[in-house]
Protein backbone atom coordinates (compact mmCIF):
# COMPACT_ATOMS: atom_id res chain seq x y z
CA UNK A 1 -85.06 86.31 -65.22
CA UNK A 2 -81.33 86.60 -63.94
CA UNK A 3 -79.08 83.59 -63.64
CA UNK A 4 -76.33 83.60 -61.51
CA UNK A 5 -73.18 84.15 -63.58
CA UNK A 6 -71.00 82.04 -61.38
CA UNK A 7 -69.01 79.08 -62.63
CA UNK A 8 -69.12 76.13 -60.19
CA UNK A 9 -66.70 73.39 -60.54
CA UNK A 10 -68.21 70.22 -59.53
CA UNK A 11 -66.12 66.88 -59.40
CA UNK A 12 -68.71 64.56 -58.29
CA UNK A 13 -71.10 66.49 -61.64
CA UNK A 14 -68.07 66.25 -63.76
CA UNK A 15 -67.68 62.21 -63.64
CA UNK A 16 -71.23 61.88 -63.58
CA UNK A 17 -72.17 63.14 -66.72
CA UNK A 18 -68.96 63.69 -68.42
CA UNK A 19 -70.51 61.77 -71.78
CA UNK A 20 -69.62 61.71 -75.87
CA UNK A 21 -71.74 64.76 -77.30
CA UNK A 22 -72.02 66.71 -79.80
CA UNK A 23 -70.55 71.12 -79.95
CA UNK A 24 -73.84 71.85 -81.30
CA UNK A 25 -71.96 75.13 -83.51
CA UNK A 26 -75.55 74.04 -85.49
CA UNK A 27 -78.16 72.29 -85.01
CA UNK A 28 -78.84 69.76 -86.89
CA UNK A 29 -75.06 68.89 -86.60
CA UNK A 30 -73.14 68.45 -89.08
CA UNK A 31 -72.87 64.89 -89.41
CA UNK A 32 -76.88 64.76 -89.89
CA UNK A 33 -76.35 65.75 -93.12
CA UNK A 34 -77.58 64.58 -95.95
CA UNK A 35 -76.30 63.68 -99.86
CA UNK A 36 -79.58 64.83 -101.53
CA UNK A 37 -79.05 68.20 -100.41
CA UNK A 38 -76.46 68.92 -103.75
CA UNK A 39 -75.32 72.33 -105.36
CA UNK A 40 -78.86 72.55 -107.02
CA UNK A 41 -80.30 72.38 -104.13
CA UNK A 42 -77.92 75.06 -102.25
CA UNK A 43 -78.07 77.51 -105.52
CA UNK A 44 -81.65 77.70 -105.50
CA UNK A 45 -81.97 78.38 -101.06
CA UNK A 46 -79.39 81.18 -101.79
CA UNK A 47 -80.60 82.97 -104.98
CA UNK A 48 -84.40 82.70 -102.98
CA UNK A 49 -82.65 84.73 -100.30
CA UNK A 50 -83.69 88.82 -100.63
CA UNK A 51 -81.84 91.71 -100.59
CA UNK A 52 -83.91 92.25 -97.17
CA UNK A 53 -82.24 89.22 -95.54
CA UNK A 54 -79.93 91.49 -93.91
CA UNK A 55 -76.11 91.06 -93.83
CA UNK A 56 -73.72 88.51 -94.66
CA UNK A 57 -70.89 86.30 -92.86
CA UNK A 58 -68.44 84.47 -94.99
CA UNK A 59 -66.11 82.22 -93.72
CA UNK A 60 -62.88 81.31 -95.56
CA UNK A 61 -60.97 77.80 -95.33
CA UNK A 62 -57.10 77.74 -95.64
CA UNK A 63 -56.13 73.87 -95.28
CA UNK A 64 -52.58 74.21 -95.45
CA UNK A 65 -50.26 73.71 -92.93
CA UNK A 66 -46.06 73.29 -93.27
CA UNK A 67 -46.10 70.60 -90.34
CA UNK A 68 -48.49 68.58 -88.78
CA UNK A 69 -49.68 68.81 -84.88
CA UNK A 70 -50.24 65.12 -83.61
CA UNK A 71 -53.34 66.25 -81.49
CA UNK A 72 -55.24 68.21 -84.60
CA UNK A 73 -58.86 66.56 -85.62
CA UNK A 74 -58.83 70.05 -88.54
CA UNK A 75 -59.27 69.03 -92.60
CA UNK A 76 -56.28 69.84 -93.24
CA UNK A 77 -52.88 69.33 -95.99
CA UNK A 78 -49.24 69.12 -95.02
CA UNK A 79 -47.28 70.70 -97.16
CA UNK A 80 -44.24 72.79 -97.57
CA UNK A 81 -44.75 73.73 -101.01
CA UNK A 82 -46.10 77.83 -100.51
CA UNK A 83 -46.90 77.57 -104.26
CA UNK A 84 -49.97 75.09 -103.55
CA UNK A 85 -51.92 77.92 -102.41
CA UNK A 86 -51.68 79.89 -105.74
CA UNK A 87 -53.73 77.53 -107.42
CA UNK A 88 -55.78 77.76 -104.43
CA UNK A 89 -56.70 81.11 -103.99
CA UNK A 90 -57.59 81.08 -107.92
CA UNK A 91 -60.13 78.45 -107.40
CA UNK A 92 -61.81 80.23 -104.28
CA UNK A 93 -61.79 83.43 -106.46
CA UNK A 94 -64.00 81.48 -108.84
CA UNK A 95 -66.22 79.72 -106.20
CA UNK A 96 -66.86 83.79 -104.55
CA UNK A 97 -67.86 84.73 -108.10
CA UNK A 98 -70.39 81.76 -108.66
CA UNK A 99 -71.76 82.48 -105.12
CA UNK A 100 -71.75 86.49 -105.01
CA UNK A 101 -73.70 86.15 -108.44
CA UNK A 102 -76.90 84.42 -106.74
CA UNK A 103 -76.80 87.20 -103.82
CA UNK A 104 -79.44 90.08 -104.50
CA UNK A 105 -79.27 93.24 -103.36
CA UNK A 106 -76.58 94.70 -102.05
CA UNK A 107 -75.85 92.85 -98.74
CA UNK A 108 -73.25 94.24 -96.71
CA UNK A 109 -70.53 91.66 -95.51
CA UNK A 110 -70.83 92.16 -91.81
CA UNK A 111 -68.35 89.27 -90.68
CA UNK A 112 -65.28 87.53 -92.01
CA UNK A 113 -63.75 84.86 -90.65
CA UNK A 114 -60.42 82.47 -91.67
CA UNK A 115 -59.78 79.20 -90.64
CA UNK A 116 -58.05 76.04 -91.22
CA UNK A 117 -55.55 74.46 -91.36
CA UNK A 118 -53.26 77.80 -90.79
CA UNK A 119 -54.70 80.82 -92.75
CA UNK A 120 -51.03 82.99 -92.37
CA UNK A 121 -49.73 79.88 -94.53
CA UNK A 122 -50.55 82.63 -97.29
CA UNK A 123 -48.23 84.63 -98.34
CA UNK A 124 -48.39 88.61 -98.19
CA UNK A 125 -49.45 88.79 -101.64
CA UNK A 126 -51.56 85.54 -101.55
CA UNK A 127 -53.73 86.63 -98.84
CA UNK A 128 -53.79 89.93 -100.54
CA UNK A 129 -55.37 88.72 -103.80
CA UNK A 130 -57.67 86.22 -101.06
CA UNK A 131 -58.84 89.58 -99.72
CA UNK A 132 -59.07 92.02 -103.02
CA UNK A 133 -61.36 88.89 -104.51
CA UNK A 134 -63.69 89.14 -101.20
CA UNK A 135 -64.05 92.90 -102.10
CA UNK A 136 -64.72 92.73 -105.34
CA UNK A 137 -67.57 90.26 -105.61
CA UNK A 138 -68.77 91.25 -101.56
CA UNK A 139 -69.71 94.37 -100.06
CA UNK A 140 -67.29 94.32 -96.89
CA UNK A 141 -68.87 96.57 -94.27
CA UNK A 142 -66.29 99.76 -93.04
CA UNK A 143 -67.19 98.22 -89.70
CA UNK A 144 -67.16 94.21 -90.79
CA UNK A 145 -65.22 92.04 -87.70
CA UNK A 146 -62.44 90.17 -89.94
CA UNK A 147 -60.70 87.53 -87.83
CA UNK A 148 -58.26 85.21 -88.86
CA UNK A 149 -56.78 81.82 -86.80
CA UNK A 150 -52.96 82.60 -86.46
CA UNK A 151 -49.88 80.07 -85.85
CA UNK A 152 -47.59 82.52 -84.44
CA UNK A 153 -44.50 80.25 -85.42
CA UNK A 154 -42.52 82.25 -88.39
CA UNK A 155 -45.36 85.36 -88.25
CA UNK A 156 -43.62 88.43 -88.18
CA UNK A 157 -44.42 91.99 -86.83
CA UNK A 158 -44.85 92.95 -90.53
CA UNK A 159 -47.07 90.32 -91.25
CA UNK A 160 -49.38 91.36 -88.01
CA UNK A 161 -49.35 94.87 -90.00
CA UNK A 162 -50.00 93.69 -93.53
CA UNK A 163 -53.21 92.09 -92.56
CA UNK A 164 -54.38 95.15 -90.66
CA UNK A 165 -53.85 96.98 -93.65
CA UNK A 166 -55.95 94.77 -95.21
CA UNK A 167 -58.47 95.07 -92.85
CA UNK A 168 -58.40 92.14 -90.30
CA UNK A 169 -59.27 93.34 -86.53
CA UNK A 170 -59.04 90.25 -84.68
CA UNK A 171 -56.94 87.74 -84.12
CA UNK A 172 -56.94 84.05 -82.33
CA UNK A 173 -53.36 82.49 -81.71
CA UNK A 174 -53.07 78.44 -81.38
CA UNK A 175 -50.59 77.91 -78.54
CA UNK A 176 -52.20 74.96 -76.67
CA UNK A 177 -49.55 74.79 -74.18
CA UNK A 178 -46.21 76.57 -73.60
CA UNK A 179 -44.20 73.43 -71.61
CA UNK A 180 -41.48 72.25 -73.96
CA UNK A 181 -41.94 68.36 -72.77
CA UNK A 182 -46.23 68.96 -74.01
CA UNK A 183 -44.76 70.41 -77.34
CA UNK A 184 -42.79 67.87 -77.97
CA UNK A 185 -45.13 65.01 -77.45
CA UNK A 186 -47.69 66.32 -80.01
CA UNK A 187 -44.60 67.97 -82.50
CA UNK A 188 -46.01 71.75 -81.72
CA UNK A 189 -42.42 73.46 -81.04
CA UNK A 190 -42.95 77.22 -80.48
CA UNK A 191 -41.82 80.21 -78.25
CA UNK A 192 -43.82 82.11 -75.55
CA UNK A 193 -41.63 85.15 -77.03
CA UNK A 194 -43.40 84.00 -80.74
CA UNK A 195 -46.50 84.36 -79.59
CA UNK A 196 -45.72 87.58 -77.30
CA UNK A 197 -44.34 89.43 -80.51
CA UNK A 198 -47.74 88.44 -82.18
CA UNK A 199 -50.09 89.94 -79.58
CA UNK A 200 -48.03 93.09 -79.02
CA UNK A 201 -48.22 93.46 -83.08
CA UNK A 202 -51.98 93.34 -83.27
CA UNK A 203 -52.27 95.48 -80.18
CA UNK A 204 -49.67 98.24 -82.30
CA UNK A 205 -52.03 97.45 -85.67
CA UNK A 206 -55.19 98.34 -84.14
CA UNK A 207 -56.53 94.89 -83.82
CA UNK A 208 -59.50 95.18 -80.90
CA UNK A 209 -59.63 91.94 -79.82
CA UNK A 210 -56.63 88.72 -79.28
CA UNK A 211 -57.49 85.29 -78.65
CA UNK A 212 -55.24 82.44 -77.59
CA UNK A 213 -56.14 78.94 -77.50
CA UNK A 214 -55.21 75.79 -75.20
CA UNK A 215 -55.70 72.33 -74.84
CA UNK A 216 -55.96 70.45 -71.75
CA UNK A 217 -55.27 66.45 -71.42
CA UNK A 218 -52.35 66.98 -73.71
CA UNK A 219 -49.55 64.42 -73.21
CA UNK A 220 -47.28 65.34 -70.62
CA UNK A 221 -49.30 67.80 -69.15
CA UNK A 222 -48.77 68.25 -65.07
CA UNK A 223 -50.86 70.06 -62.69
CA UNK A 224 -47.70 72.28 -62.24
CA UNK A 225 -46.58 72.10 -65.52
CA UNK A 226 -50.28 73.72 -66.99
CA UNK A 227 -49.89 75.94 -64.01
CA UNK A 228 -46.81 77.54 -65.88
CA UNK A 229 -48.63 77.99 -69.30
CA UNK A 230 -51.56 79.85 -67.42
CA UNK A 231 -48.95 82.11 -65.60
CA UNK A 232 -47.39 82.62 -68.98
CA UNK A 233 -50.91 83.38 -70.44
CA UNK A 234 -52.14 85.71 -68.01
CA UNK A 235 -49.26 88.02 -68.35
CA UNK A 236 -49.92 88.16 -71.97
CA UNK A 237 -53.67 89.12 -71.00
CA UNK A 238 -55.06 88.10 -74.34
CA UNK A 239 -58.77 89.33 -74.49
CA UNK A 240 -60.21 85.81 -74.88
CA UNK A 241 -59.37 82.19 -74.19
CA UNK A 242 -60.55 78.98 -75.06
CA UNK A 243 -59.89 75.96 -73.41
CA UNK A 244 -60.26 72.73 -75.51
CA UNK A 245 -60.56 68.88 -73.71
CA UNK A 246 -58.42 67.00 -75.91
CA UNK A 247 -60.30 64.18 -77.26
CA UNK A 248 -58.06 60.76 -78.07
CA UNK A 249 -59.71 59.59 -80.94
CA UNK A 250 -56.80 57.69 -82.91
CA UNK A 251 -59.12 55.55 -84.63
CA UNK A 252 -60.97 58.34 -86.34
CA UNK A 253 -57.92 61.19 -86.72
CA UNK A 254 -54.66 59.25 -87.87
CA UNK A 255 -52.18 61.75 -86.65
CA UNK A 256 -52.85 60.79 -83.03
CA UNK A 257 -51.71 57.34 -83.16
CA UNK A 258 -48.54 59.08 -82.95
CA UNK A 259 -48.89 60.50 -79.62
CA UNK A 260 -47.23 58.17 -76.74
CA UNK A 261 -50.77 57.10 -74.75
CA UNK A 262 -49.06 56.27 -71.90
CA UNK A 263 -47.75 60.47 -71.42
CA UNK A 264 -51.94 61.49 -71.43
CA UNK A 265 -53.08 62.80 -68.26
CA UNK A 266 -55.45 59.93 -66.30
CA UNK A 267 -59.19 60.58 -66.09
CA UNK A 268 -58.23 61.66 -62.13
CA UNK A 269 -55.85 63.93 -63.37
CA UNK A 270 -57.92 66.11 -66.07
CA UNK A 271 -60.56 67.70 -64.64
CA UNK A 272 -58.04 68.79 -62.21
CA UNK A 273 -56.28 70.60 -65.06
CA UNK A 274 -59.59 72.61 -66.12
CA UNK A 275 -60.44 72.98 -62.83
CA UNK A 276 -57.25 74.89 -62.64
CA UNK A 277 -57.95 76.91 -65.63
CA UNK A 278 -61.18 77.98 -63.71
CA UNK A 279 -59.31 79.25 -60.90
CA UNK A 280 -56.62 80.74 -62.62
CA UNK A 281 -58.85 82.81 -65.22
CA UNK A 282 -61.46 83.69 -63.13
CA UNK A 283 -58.66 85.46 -60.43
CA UNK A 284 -57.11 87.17 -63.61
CA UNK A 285 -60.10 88.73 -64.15
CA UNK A 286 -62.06 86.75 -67.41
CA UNK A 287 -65.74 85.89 -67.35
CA UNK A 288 -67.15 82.64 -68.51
CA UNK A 289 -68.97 83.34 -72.18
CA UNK A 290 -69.47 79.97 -72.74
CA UNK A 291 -68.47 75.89 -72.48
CA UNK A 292 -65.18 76.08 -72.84
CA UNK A 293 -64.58 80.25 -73.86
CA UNK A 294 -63.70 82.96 -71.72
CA UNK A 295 -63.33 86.73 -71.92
CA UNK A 296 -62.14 89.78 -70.38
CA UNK A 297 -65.90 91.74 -69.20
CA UNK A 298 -65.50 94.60 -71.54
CA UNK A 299 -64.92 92.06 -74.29
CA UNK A 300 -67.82 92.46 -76.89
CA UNK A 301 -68.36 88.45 -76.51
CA UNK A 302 -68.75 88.80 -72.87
CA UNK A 303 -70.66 91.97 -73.36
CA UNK A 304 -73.30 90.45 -75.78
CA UNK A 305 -74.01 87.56 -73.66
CA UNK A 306 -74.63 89.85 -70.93
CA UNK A 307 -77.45 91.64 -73.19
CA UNK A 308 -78.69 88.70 -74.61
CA UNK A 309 -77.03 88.72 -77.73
CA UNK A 310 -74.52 86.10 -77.90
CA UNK A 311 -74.89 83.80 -80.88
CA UNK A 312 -73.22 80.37 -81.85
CA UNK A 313 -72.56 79.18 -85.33
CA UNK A 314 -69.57 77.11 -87.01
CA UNK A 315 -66.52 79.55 -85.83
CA UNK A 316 -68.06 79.55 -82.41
CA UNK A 317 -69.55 82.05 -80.73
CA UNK A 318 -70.60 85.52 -82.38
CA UNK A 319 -71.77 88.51 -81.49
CA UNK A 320 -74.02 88.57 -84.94
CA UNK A 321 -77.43 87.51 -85.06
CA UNK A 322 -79.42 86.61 -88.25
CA UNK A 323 -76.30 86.69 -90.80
CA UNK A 324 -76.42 84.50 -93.94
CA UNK A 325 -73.13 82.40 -93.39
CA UNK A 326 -71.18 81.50 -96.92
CA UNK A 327 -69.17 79.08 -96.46
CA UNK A 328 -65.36 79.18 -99.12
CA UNK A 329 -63.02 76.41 -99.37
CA UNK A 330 -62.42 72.55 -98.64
CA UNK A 331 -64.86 71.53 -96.12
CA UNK A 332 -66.63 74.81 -95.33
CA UNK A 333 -70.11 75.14 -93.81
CA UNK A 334 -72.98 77.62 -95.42
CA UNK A 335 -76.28 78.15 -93.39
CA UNK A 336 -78.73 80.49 -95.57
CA UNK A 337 -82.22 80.88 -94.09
CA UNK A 338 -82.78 77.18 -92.48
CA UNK A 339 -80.95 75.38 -94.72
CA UNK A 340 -76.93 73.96 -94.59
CA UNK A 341 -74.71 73.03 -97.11
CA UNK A 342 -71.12 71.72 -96.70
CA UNK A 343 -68.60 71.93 -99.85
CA UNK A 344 -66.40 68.91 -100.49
CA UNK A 345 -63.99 67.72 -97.83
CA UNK A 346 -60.93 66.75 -100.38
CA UNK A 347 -59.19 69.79 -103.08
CA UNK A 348 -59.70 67.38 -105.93
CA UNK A 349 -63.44 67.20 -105.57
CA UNK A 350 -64.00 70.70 -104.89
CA UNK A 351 -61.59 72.15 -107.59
CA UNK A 352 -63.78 69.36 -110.16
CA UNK A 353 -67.35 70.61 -109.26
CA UNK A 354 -66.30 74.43 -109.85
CA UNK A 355 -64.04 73.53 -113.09
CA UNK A 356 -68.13 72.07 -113.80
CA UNK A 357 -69.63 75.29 -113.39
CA UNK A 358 -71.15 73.80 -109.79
CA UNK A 359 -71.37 74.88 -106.86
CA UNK A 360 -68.51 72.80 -105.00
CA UNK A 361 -71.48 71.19 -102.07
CA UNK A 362 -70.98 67.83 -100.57
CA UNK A 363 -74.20 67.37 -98.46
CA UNK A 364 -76.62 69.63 -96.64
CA UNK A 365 -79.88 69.86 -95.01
CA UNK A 366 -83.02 71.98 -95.05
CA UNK A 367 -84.36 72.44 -90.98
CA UNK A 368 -87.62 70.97 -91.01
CA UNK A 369 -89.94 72.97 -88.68
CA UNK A 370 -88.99 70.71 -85.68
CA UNK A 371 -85.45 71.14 -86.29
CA UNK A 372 -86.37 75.13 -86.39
CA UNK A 373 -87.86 74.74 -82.73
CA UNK A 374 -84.84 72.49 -80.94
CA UNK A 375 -82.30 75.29 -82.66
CA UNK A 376 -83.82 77.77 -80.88
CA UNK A 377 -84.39 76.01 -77.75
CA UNK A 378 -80.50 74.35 -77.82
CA UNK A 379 -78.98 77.96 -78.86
CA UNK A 380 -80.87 79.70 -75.94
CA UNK A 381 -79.09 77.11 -73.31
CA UNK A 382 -75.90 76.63 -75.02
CA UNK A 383 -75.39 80.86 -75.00
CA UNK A 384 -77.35 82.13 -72.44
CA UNK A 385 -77.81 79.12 -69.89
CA UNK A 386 -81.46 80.26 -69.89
CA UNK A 387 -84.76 79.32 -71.76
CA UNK A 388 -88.18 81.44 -71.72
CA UNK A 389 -90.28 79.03 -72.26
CA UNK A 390 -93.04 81.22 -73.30
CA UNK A 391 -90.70 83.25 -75.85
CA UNK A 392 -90.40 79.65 -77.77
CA UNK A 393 -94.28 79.35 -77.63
CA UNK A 394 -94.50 82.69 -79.46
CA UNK A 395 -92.36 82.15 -81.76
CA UNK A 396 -93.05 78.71 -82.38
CA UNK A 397 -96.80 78.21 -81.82
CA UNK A 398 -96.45 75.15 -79.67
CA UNK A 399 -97.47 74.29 -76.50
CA UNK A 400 -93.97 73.85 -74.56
CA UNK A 401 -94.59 71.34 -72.32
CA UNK A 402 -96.87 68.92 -74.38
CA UNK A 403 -93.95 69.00 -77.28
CA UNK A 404 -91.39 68.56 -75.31
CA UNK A 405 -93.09 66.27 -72.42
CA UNK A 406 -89.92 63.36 -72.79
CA UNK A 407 -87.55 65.91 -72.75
CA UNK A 408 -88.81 67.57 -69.38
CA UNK A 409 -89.15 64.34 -68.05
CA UNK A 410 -85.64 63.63 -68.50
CA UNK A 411 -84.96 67.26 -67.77
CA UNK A 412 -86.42 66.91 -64.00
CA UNK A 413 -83.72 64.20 -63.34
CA UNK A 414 -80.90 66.90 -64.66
CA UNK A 415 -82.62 68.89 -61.98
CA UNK A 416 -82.28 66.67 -59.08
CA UNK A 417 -78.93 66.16 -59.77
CA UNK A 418 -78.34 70.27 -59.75
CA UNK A 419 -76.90 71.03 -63.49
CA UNK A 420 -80.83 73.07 -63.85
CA UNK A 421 -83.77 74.72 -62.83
CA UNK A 422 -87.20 74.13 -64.04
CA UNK A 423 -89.68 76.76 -63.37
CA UNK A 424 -92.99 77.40 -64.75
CA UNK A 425 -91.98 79.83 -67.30
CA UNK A 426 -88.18 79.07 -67.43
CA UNK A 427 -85.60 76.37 -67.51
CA UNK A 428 -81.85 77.82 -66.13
CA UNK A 429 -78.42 76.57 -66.02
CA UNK A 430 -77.21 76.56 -62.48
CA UNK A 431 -73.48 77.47 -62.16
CA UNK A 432 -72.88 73.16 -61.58
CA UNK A 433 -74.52 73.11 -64.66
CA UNK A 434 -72.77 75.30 -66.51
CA UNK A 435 -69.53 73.34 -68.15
CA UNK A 436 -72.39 70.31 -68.99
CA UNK A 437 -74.50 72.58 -70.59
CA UNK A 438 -73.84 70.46 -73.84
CA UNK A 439 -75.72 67.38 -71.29
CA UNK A 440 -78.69 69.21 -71.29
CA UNK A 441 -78.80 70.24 -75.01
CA UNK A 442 -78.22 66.72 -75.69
CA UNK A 443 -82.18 66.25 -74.42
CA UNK A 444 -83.42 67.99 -77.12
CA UNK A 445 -81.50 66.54 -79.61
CA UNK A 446 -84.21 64.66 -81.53
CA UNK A 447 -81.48 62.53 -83.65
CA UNK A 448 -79.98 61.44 -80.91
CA UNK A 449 -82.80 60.33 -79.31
CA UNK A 450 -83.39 58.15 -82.54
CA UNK A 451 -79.74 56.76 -82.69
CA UNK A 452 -77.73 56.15 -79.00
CA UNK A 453 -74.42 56.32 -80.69
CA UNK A 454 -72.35 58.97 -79.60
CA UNK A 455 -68.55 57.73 -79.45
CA UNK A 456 -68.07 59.83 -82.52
CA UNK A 457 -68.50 62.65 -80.13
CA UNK A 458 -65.86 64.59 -78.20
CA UNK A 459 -66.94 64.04 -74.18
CA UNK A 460 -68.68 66.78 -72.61
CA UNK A 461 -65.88 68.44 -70.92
């Protein structure tokens, strides 16, 4: 089946079901975890794995950051003391040895991925000895994607070349917005030239793909103003963009009761802002991957979701199917098989459990088989704004409709009001639909179903 590829802006849509809900970059999320899933429990799902699992993906968590951005929801530390991450890097050394030593066979590290915080808060030599440790206990693939999230502020040319050396082949720059008055009001001061001299570095390194991220429903954000910053972002044609809804949430992320409320764009005011975005991107060329991510076509994002391939997991969306994901560091995220574990969220805790000889895991989860089933269904919609119904009976055993008979019920009221198509053998996105996909995966979400509160959630769009 083809689905039109179109994005359709649709106000009346937008306010309609413009709801709290979850990113579903899993599913189960992440705050359906549980405490009885512990580092026993997370050894024993990894050393089961077999060297026939196929490759890895290992994602890396830098929480350090030298100042702190009033609108950031990350686990993070503020810090100006570079020496911090010494001790760091020494404990994830030891947490890659105790994990690499329950992987059999020789799996090939297929994707790598930094995050944070701000991952260049490593020095040269730090992130050198991050990156020597990954090699020695991993087999990195010759052809392995290695990205890393960038603050351009203070990252020099050099730098950019240093981590090519080291392997690193894509990059994604935080920018959020250029306008001095929007940096200001959520302490993010930094220079379209910064960020210029950071792209044109990774384009001189060899890096294949750039990435720059903004935020709309920032304070002190104008239609004209967040006209600028997409002028501005255009003419540094990264390959991708993502554009992030600010969620307000002061109650649950302290550093945003220090933004001035009364700056925020009104509810009339930001839709209009994404809505722009749209128009903007879509005139400069980019195709719409997913929610809130776009891409240039030849992009290999854009690419795999045109074959099919497109995946989601914690970082986002992925052009790798099937990989193991280990999660290093404060806070980070494992999936092996259909199972989840999260490491602690504070240094203290984690650096304790691995000075125990344990694995450093918070909570986790083991998919049950129904879990298995609304994965597949919510990661079909949520990357490829299409479901084959009768590729989930196959795989699943299950008779579609009698298992999911609520859901479709619900589902033929999403249809009337034009976010979907249901067809005997297929459900489809329609390009209203598309920026609510999350609305529609939301059906299928059996824990919701069981528990109606959702203000923990980001909204929709």
């Amino acid at each position: 089946m083809n689905v039109a590829k179109e994005l359709v802006f649709d106000p009346q849509l937008m306010r309609r079901f413009d709801v709290p809900g979850p990113r579903y970059t899993s599913y189960p999320t992440a705050d359906r975890f549980n405490f009885s899933h512990d580092a026993r429990a997370h050894a024993g799902r990894l050393g089961a794995r077999t060297a026939s699992a196929g490759p890895l993906s290992i994602y890396v968590h830098i929480p350090f950051c030298d100042t702190i951005c009033y609108y950031c929801a990350c686990n993070k530390i503020i810090t100006k003391d570079h020496a911090r991450a010494d001790t760091y890097v020494d404990t994830l050394l030891r947490e890659m040895a105790m994990k690499a030593a329950l992987v059999k066979g020789s799996r090939e590290v297929a994707q790598l991925h930094l995050g944070g915080g701000t991952p260049t808060f490593l020095s040269d030599a730090q992130m050198t000895r991050l990156i020597e440790g990954l090699r020695t206990h991993f087999r990195l693939s010759d052809s392995a994607q290695c990205s890393i999230e960038m603050d351009p502020r203070g990252v020099s040319a050099a730098r950019i070349a240093h981590l090519g050396s080291l392997g690193f082949n894509r990059i994604s720059v935080g920018v959020q917005d250029f306008d001095p008055v929007v940096q200001r009001a959520v302490n993010r001061i930094q220079s379209v030239e910064e960020t210029e001299i950071v792209l044109r570095s990774a384009r001189d390194n060899g890096f294949v793909s750039t990435g720059i991220d903004l935020i709309y429903g920032l304070p002190g954000q104008t239609l004209d103003s967040f006209d600028a910053t997409l002028a501005t972002l255009v003419r540094l044609a990264p390959d991708r963009v993502a554009i992030y809804h600010y969620a307000h949430l002061p109650k649950q992320f302290m550093p945003q009761r220090r933004i001035d409320e009364s700056m925020l764009p009104g509810p009339e005011v930001r839709p209009q802002l994404l809505r722009l975005a749209i128009d903007r991107l879509h005139e400069a060329g980019y195709v719409h991957v997913g929610m809130d991510h776009f891409a240039r076509p030849d992009d290999e994002l854009a690419m795999a979701q045109r074959h099919g391939r497109l995946q989601r997991n914690f970082q986002g969306y992925s052009t790798h199917a099937g990989c193991d994901l280990i999660g290093l560091g404060v806070s980070a995220i494992s999936r092996v098989g259909a199972s989840f574990a999260q490491n602690h969220r504070t240094i203290e805790s984690w650096t304790q459990a691995i000075d125990d000889g344990q694995l450093p895991v918070m909570r986790g989860l083991d998919m049950t088989p129904d879990d298995s089933v609304r994965s597949a269904v919510i990661g079909a919609l949520m990357c490829h704004f299409e479901l084959s119904i009768e590729a989930i009976e196959s795989a699943y055993a299950i008779d579609f409709r009698k298992y999911f008979a609520p859901e479709l019920q619900e589902l033929a009221e999403l249809e009337e009001a034009g976010l979907l198509t249901l067809e005997p053998d297929w459900i489809a996105i329609t390009p209203r639909g598309r920026l609510l996909v999350r609305a529609v995966c939301m059906v299928f979400d059996r824990y919701l179903r069981l528990d109606s509160e959702t203000v923990r959630y980001s909204k929709v769009v």
